[in-house]
Every structure is written in C-alpha cells, then in structure tokens.
Protein backbone atom coordinates (compact mmCIF):
# COMPACT_ATOMS: atom_id res chain seq x y z
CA UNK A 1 14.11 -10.60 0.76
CA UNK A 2 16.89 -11.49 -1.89
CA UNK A 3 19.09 -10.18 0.73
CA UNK A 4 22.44 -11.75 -0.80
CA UNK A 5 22.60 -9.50 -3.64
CA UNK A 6 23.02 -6.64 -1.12
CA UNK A 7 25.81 -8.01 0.79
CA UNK A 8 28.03 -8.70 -2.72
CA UNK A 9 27.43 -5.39 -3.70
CA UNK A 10 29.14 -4.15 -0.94
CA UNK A 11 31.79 -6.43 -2.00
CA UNK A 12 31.23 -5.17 -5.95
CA UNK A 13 31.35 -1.32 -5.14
CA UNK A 14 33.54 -1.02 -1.86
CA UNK A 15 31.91 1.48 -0.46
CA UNK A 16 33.21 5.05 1.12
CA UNK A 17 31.97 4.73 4.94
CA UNK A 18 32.88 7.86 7.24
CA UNK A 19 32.83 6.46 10.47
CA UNK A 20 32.73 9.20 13.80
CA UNK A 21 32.97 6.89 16.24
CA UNK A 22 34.49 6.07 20.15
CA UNK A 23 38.04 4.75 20.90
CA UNK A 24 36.82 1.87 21.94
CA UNK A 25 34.99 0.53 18.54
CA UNK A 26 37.18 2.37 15.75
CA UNK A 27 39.65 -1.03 15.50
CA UNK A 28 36.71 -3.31 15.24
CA UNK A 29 34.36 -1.43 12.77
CA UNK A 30 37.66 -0.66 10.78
CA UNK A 31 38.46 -4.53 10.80
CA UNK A 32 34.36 -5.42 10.27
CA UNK A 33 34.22 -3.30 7.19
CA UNK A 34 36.91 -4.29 5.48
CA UNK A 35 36.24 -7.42 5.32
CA UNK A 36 32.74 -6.91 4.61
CA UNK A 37 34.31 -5.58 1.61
CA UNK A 38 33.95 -1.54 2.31
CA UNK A 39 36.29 1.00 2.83
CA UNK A 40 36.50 2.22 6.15
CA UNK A 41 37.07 6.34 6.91
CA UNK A 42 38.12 7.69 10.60
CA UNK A 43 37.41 11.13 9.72
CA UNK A 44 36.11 13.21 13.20
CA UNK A 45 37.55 16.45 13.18
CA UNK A 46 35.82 19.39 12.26
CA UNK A 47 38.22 20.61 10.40
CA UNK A 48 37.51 18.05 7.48
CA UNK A 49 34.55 16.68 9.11
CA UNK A 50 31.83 18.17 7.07
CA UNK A 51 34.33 18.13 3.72
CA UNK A 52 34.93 14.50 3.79
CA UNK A 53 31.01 13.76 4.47
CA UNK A 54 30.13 15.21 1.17
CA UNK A 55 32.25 12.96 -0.54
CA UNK A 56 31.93 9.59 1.58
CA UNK A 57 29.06 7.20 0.13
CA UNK A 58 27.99 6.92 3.68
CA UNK A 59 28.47 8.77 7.54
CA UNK A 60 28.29 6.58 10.38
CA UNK A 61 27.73 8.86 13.73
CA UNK A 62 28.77 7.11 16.90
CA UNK A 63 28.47 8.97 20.40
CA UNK A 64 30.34 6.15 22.83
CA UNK A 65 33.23 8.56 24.00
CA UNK A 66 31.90 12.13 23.09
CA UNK A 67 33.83 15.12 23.95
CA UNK A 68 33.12 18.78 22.25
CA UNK A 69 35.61 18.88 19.56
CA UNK A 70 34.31 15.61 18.47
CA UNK A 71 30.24 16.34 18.50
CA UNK A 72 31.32 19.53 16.58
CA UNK A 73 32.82 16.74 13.79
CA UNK A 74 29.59 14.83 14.18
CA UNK A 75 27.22 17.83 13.74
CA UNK A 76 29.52 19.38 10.95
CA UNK A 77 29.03 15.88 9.24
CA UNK A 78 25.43 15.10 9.81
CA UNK A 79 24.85 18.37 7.78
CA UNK A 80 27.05 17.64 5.50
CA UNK A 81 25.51 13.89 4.50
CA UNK A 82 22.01 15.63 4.88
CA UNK A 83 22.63 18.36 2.06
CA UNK A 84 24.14 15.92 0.14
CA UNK A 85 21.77 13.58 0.08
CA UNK A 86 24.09 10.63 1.47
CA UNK A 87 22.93 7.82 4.08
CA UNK A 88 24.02 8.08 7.72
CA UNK A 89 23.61 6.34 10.83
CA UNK A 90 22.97 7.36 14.25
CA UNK A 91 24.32 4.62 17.03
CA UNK A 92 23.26 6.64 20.29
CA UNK A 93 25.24 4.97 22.72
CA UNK A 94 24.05 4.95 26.10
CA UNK A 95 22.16 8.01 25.57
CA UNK A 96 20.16 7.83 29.10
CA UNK A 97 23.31 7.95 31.16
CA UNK A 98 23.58 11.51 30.57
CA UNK A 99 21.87 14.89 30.03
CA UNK A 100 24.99 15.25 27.59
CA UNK A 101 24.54 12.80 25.77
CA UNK A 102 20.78 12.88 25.47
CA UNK A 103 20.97 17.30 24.18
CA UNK A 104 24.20 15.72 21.78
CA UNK A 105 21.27 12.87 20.40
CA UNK A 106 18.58 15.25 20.20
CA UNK A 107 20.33 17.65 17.99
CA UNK A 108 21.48 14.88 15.58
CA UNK A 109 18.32 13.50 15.44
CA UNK A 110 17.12 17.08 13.70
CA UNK A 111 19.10 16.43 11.15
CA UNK A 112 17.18 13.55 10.02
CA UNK A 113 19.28 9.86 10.55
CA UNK A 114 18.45 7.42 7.59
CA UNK A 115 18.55 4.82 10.31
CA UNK A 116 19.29 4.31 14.06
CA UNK A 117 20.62 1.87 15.52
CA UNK A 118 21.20 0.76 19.08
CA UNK A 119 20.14 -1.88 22.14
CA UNK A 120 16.77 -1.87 23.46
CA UNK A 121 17.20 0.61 26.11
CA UNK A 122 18.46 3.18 24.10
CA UNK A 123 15.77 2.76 21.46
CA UNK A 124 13.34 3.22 24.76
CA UNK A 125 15.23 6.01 25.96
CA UNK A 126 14.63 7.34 22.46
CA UNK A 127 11.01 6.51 22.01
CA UNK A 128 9.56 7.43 25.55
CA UNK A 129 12.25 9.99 26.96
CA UNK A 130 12.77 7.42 30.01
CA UNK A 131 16.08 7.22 30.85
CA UNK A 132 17.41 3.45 30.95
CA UNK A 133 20.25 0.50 30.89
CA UNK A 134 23.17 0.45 32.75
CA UNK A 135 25.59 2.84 30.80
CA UNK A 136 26.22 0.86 27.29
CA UNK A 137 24.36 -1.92 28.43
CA UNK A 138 21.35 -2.54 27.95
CA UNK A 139 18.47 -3.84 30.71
CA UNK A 140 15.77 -4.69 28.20
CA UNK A 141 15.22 -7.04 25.01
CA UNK A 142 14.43 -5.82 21.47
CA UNK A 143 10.81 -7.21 22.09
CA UNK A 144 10.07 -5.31 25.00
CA UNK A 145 10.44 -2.32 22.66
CA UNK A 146 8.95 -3.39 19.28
CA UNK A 147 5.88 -0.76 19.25
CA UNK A 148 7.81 2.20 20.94
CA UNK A 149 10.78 1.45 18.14
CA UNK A 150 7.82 1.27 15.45
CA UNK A 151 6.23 4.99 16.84
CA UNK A 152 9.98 6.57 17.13
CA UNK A 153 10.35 5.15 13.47
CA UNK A 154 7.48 6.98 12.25
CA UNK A 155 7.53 10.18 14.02
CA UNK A 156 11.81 10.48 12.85
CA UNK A 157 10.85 9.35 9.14
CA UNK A 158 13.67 6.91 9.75
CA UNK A 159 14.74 3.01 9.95
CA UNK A 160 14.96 2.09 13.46
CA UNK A 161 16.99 -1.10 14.42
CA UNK A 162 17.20 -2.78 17.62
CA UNK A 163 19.91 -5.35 18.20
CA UNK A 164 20.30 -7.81 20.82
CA UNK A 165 19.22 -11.51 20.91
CA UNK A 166 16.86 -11.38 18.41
CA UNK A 167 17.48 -8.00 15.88
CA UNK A 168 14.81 -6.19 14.50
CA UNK A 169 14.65 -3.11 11.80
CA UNK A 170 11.28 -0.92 11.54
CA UNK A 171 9.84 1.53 9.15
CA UNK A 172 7.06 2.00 11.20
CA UNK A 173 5.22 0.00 8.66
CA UNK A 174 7.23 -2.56 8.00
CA UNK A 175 8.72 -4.58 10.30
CA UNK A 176 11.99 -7.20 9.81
CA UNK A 177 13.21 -9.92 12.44
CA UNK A 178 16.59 -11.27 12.35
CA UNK A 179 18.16 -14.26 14.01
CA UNK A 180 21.33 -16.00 14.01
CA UNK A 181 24.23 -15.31 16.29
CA UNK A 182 26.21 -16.50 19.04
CA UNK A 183 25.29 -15.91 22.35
CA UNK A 184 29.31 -14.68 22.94
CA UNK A 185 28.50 -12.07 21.04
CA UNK A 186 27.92 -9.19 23.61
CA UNK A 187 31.04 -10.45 25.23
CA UNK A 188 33.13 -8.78 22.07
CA UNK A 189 33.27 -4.96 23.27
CA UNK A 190 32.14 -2.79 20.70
CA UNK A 191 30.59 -5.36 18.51
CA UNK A 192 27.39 -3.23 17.98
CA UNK A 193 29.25 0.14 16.95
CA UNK A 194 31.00 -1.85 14.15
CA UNK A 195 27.20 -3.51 13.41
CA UNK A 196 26.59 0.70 13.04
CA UNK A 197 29.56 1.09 10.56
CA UNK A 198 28.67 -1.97 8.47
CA UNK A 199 24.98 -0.13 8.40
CA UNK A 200 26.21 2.80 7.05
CA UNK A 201 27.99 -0.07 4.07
CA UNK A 202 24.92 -1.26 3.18
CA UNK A 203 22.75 2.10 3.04
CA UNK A 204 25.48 2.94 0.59
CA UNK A 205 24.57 0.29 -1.82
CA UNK A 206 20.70 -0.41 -1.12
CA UNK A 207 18.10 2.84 -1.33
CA UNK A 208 15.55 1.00 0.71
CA UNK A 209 16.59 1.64 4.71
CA UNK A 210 14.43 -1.21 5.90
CA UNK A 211 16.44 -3.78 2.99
CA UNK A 212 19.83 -2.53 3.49
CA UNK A 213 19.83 -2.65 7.59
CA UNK A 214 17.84 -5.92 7.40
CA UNK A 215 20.80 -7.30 5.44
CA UNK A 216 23.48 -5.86 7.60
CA UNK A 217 22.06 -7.23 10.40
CA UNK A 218 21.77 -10.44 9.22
CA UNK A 219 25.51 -10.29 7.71
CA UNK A 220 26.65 -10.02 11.15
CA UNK A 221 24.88 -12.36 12.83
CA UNK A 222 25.28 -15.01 10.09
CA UNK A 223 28.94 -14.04 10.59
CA UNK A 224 28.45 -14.40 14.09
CA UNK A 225 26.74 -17.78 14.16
CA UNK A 226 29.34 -19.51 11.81
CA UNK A 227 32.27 -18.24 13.77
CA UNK A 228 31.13 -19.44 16.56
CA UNK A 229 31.32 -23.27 15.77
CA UNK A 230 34.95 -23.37 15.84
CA UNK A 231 35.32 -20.70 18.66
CA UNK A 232 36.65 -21.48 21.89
CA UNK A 233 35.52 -18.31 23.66
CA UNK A 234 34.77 -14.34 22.89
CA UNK A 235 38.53 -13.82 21.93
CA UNK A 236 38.37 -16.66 19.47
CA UNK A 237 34.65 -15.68 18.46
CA UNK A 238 36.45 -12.31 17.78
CA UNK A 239 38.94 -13.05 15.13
CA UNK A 240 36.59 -16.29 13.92
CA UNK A 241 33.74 -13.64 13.18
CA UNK A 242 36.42 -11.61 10.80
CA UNK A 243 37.22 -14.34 9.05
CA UNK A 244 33.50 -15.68 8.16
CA UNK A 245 33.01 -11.88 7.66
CA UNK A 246 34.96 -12.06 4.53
CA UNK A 247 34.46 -15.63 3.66
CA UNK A 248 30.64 -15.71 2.89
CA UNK A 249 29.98 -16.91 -0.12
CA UNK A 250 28.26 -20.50 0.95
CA UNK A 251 25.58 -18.96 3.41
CA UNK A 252 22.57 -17.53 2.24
CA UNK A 253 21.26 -14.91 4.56
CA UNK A 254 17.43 -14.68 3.73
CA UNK A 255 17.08 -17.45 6.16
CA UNK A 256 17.92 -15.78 9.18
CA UNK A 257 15.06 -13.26 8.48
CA UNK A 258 11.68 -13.14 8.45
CA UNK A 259 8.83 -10.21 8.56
CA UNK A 260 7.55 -9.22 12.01
C-alpha cells in the first residue's frame, strides 16, 4: 500500500493535531506524536475549543475521563473540524460502562468522525448497542467483530479501526489487517489513546481514511515490535517504543499489512 510515504510525510509537514483527551493518555500521545514527527495540541476547553479546531490540521476526540466542561470542548470541537472540513477521530473509550458515556458517543458520532477507533468491545458496543468489556478493557478480539465493524463503517460513512492483537481498519468495503507488535503492549496504559492521536497525524497528511489509519496502525505496531527486542518489560517497552518511534527509517511498513 506504499504505506512509507505516509509516515515521512508526517515527518515532512509536522502536522497540527488537537488532541481532547483523558489524564491518563495526554503524556503518552504528547510523547507518541512528537516523535512521530507531529505537533501535538492539548486544547479541551470550550473556551478555545472550537477556535483552535478550525485551525488544527487534525482533532483527536478522546472520552477516557469525561466530565461536562470537557464534552462541551469535545462537542464545540467536533463542529468546529466538521465545518471546516478537517479530519478527526473518535476513540470511544469504554463507552458500554456507562449510559454517560454511551448519550456523550452518540452525539459525537452525529457529527460525522472521519474514523473511529477503539478495542473490540467498544466497536461491538458501537455496532450492536450491546453493552460490553470490562471498563477500558476489552473482553473480545478484533475478529470477533470484523462484520459488525464493517456494517457500523458503512452506516457512519466512516473508517472504523479495531486494535488489539491483530489491528484492522474498514471502509465497509475495504478491509486492511495489520500485524506486528509486542504482546507487552496492552501492559503500557494508554497506549491505544496515543494510537488515536497518531490517527488524527496521519488523516492530516493522507485524504484516503482507510490509507492513512492503515499506516498509523502499522507505525505503531512496527514501533512496537522493534522496541520490544531490546525491552526488558512494559516500562522498558515504554520508552524503547519512543525511541523506534522516531528512529524509523530502516523498516518498511507495507509488510505488516495485508487486505482482509
């Protein structure tokens, strides 16, 4: 899929990414874009929400640790990317815990996501309104909900990824599979929200949903899977899987892919 050519674009044109995200992630997806080569906003309030959206290249929309003063921010700023015609992401974190959580995800989701992104179960919660996982974890595996993603994907007119041991991202139509990884992974909290945030990187510099979150995924896992040669364990993995984040220039990341 000539998937390189994304990634050092990213590097080439630094992107703008306005990240609304939980307390837990923003030091990771701050630390993950950067050296992906982006630029890396924390812009939530709704004060400046909205503003800043209009200028960012891309909104990444997180709901880990929601509270109303920040949904306000999130809603002011999906509107905001949506009238301006700019990319954003929707990582619905644990959105079957909660009622909460589910009304905050269905009124984001009518404001049309380019892509969304999350584990299994809250791609099922999504796609058949069945609450499920265990709070931010999820209790299924990305295969288990390949047709439901592929139906949610075509009824939102949006990208739909699925992340867990094996990644997936889904038109509807088309269909992309991505491997790689450690197995530590899940063990470094917040991993996925900053997989969101370098999302939103690559929607910035790629116009094709499926192409830009196929090569984020595979950015992080390749990231992932090279870090964790010399790691001794998740805290190791952690700062290892920075450092091959911005040293990839001898890994090609079409091979990790492959059409579903």
């Amino acid at each position: 899929m000539e998937l390189d050519a994304i990634r050092a674009a990213v590097r080439a044109q630094s992107p703008l990414v306005q990240c609304i995200t939980n307390y837990v992630s923003m030091d990771i997806t701050a630390n993950v874009l950067n050296a992906a080569g982006a630029s890396p906003a924390m812009v939530h309030d709704v004060e400046e929400a909205g503003e800043f959206a209009a200028l960012a290249s891309a909104v990444v929309i997180n709901i880990g640790t929601p509270s109303p003063p920040w949904v306000d921010g999130m809603r002011a700023a999906a509107r905001s990317a949506a009238d301006a015609g700019t990319p954003w992401v929707l990582d619905p974190v644990a959105v079957g815990a909660t009622s909460y959580r589910r009304r905050i995800v269905d009124e984001l989701l009518a404001l049309r996501p380019t892509v969304v992104r999350g584990n299994a179960s809250e791609i099922a919660t999504l796609a058949t309104a069945v609450a499920g996982g265990r709070g931010v974890d999820s209790v299924l595996t990305p295969a288990e909900v390949l047709e439901p993603a592929r139906r949610l994907a075509r009824e939102l007119g949006a990208a739909v990824a699925v992340t867990g041991p094996e990644d997936f991202v889904t038109d509807g139509r088309r269909t992309v599979l991505v491997g790689g990884g450690d197995p530590r992974m899940p063990l470094i909290t917040a991993l996925g929200c900053a997989l969101s945030g370098l999302t939103g990187a690559f929607l910035a510099v790629e116009d094709d949903p499926v192409r830009a979150t196929a090569a984020a995924l595979a950015t992080m896992a390749d990231a992932g899977r090279a870090a964790g040669v010399q790691a001794g364990g998740p805290g190791s993995l952690r700062w290892a899987l920075l450092d091959q984040m911005a040293d990839d220039s001898r890994r090609s990341l079409d091979t990790l892919v492959r059409a579903g």
